[in-house]
N, C-alpha and C. Protein backbone atom coordinates (compact mmCIF):
# COMPACT_ATOMS: atom_id res chain seq x y z
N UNK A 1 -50.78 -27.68 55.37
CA UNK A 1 -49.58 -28.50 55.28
C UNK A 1 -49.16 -28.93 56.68
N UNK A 2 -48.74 -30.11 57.04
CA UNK A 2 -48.71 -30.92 58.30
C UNK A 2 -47.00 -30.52 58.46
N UNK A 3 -46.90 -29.95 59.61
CA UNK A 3 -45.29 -29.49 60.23
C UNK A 3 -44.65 -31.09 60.49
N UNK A 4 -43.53 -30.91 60.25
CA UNK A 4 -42.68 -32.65 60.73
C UNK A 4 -42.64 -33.11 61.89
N UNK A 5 -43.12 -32.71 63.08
CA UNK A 5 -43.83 -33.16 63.99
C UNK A 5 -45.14 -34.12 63.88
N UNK A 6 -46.18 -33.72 62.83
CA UNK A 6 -46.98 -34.08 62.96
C UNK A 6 -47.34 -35.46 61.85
N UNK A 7 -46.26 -35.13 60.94
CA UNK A 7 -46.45 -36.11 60.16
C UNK A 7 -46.23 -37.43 60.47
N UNK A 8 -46.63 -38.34 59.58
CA UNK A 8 -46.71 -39.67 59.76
C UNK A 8 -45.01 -40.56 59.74
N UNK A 9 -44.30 -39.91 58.82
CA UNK A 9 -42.76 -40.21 58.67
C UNK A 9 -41.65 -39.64 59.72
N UNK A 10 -40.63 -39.78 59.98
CA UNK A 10 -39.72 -39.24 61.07
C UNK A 10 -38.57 -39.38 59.67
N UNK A 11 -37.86 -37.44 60.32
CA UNK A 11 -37.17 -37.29 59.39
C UNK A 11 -35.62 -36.90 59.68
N UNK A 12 -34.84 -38.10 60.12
CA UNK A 12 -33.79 -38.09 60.47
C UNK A 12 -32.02 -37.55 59.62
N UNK A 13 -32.73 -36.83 58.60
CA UNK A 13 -31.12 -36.63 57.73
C UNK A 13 -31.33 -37.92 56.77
N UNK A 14 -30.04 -38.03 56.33
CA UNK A 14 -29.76 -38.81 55.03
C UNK A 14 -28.00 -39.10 55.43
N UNK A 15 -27.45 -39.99 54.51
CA UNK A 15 -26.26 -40.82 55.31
C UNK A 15 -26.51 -41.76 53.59
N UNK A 16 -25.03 -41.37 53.62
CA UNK A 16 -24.61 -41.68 51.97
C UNK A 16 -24.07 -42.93 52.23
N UNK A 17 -23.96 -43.78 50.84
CA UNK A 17 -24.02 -44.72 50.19
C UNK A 17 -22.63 -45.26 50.96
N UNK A 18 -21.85 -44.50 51.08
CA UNK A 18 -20.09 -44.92 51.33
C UNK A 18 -19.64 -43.80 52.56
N UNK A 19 -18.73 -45.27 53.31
CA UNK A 19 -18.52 -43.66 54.55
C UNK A 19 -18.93 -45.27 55.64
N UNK A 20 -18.19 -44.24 57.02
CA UNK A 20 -18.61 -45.38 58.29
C UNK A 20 -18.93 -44.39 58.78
N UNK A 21 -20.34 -44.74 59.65
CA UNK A 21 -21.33 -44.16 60.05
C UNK A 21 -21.60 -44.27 61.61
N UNK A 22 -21.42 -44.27 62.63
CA UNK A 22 -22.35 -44.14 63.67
C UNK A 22 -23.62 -45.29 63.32
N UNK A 23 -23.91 -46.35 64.52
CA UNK A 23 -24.74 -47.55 64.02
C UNK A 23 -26.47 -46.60 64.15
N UNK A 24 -26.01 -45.27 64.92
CA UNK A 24 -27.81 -44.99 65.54
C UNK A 24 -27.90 -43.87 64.20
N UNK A 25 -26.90 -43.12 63.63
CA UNK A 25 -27.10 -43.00 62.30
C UNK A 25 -27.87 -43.56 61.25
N UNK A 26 -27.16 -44.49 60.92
CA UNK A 26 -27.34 -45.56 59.80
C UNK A 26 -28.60 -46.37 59.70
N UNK A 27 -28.88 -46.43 61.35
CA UNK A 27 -30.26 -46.87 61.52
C UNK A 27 -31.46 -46.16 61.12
N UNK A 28 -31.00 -44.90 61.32
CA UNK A 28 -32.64 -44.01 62.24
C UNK A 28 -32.39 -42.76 60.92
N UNK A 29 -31.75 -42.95 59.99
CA UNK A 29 -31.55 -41.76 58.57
C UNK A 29 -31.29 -42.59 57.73
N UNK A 30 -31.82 -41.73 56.39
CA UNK A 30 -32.71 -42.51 54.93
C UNK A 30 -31.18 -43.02 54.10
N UNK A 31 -30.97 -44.15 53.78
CA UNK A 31 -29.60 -44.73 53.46
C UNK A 31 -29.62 -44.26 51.82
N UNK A 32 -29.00 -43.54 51.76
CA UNK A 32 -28.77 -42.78 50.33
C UNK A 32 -30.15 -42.83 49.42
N UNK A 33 -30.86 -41.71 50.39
CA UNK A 33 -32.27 -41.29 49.99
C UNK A 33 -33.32 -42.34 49.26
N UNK A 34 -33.23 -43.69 49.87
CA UNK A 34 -33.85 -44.78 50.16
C UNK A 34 -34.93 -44.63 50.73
N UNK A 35 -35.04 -44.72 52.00
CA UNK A 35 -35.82 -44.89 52.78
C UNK A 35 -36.66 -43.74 53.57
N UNK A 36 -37.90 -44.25 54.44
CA UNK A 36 -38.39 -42.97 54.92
C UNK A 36 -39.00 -43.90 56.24
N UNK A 37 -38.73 -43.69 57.74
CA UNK A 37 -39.28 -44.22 58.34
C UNK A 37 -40.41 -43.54 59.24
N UNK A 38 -41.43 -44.75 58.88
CA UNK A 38 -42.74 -44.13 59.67
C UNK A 38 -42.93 -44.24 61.16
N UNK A 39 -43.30 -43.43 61.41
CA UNK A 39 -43.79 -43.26 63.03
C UNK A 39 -45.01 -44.37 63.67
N UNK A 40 -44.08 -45.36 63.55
CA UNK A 40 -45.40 -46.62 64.04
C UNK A 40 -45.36 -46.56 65.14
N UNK A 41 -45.14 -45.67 66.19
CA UNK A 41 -45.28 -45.85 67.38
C UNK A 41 -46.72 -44.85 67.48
N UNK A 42 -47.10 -44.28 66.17
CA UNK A 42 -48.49 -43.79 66.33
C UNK A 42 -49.61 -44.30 66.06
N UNK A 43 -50.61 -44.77 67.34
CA UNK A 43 -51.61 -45.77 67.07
C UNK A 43 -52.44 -45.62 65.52
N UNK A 44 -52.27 -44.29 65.20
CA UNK A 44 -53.36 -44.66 63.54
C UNK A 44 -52.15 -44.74 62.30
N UNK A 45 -50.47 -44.83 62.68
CA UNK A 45 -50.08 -45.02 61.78
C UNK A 45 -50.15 -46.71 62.02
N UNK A 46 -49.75 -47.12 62.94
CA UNK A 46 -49.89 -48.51 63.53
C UNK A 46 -50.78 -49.57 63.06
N UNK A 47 -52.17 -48.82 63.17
CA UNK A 47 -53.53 -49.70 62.09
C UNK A 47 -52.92 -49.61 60.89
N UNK A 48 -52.75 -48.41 60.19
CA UNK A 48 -52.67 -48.41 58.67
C UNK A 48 -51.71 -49.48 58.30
N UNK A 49 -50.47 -49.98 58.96
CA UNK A 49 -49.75 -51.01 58.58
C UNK A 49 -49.95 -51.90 58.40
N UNK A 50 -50.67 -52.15 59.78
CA UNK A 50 -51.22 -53.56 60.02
C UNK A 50 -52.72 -54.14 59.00
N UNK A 51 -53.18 -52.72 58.99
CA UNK A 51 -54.51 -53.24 57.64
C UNK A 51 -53.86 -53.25 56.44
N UNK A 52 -52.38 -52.71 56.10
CA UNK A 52 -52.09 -52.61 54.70
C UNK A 52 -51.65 -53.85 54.30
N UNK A 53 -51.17 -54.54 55.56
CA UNK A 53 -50.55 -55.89 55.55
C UNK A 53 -51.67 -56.97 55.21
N UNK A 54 -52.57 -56.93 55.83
CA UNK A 54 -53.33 -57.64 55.73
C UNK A 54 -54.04 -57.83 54.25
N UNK A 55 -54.54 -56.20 53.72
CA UNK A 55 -55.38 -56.28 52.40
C UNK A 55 -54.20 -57.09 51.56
N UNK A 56 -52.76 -56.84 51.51
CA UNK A 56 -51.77 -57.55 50.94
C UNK A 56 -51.87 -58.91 50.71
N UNK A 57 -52.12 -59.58 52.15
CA UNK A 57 -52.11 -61.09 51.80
C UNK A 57 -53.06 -61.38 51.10
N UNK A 58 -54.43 -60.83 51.58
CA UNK A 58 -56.03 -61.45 51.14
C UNK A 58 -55.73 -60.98 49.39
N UNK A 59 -55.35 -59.99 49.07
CA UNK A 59 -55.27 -59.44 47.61
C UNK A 59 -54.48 -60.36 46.61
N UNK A 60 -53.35 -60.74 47.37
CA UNK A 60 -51.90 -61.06 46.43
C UNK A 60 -51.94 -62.67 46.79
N UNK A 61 -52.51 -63.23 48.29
CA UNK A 61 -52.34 -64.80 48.56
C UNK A 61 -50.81 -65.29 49.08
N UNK A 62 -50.40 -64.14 49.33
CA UNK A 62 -48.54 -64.05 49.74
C UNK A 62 -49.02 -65.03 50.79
N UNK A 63 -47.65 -66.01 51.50
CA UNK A 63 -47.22 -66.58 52.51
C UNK A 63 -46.70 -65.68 53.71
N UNK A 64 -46.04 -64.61 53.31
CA UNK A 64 -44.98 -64.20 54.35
C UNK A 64 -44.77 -62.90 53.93
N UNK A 65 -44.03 -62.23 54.82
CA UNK A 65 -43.52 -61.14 54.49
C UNK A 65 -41.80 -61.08 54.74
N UNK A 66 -40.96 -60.35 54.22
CA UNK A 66 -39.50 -60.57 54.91
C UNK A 66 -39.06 -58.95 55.42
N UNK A 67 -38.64 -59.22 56.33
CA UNK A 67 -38.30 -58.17 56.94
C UNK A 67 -36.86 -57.79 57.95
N UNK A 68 -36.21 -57.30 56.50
CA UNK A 68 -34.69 -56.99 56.55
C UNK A 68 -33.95 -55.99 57.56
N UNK A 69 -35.13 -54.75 58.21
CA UNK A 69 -34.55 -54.23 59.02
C UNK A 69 -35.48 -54.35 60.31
N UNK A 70 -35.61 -55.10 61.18
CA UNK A 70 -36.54 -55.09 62.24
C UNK A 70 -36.23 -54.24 63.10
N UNK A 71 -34.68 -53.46 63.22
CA UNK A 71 -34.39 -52.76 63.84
C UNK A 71 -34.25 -51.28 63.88
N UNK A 72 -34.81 -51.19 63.03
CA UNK A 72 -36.20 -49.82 62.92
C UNK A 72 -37.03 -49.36 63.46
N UNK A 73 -37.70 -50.47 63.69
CA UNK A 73 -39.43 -50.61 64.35
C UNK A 73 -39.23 -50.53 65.77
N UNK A 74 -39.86 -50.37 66.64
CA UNK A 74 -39.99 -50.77 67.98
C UNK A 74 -40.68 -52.16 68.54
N UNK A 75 -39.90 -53.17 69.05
CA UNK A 75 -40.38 -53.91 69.61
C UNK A 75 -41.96 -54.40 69.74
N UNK A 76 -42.57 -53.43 69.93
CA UNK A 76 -43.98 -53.59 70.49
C UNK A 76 -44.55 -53.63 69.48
N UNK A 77 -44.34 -52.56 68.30
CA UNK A 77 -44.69 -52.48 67.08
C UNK A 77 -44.70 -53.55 66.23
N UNK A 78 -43.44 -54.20 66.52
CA UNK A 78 -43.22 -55.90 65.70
C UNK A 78 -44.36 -57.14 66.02
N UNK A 79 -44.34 -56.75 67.35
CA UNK A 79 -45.24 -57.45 67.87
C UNK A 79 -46.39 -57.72 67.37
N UNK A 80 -47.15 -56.62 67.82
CA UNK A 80 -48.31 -56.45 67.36
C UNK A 80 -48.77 -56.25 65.75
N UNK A 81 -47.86 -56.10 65.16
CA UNK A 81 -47.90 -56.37 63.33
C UNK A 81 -48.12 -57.49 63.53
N UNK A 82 -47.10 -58.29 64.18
CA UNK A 82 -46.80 -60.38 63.80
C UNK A 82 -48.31 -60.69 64.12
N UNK A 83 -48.68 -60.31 65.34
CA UNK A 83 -50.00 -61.24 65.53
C UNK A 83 -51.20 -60.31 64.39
N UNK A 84 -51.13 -59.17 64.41
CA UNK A 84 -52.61 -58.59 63.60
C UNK A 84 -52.18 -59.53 62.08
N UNK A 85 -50.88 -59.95 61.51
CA UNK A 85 -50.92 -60.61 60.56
C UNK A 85 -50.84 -61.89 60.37
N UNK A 86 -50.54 -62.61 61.38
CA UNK A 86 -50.99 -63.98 62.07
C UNK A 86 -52.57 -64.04 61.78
């Protein structure tokens, strides 16, 4: 079993539905056990995105993707998604 260090997700708490929050809260913990954010700042979680994105388009023929919280991700990470899916 992989310790939460090592795993692929970062596991910041949880932060309910109602309530004012702290913005680095609200960001970086699962919004009423929603969400789970991955550690793309790790180069083999990093591929897996970027190839998951990809089998997506070639599979499905999608145009685009939308992406509601960019401020999640790290910069570099955005980056380099946009062009591997470019």
């Amino acid at each position: 079993m992989l310790t939460p260090a090592q795993s692929d997700y970062d596991h910041y708490g949880e932060t309910e539905a109602f309530g004012i929050f702290p913005d680095w809260q609200s960001q970086l913990s699962k919004f009423a056990s929603v969400e789970d954010h991955q550690r793309e700042w790790k180069p083999s979680v990093a591929r897996r995105m970027e190839h998951f994105a990809c089998i997506t388009i070639a599979m499905l023929d999608i145009d685009g993707f939308r992406i509601d919280k960019a401020t999640q991700i790290t910069p570099d990470m955005l980056g380099n998604w946009s062009d591997s899916v470019r």
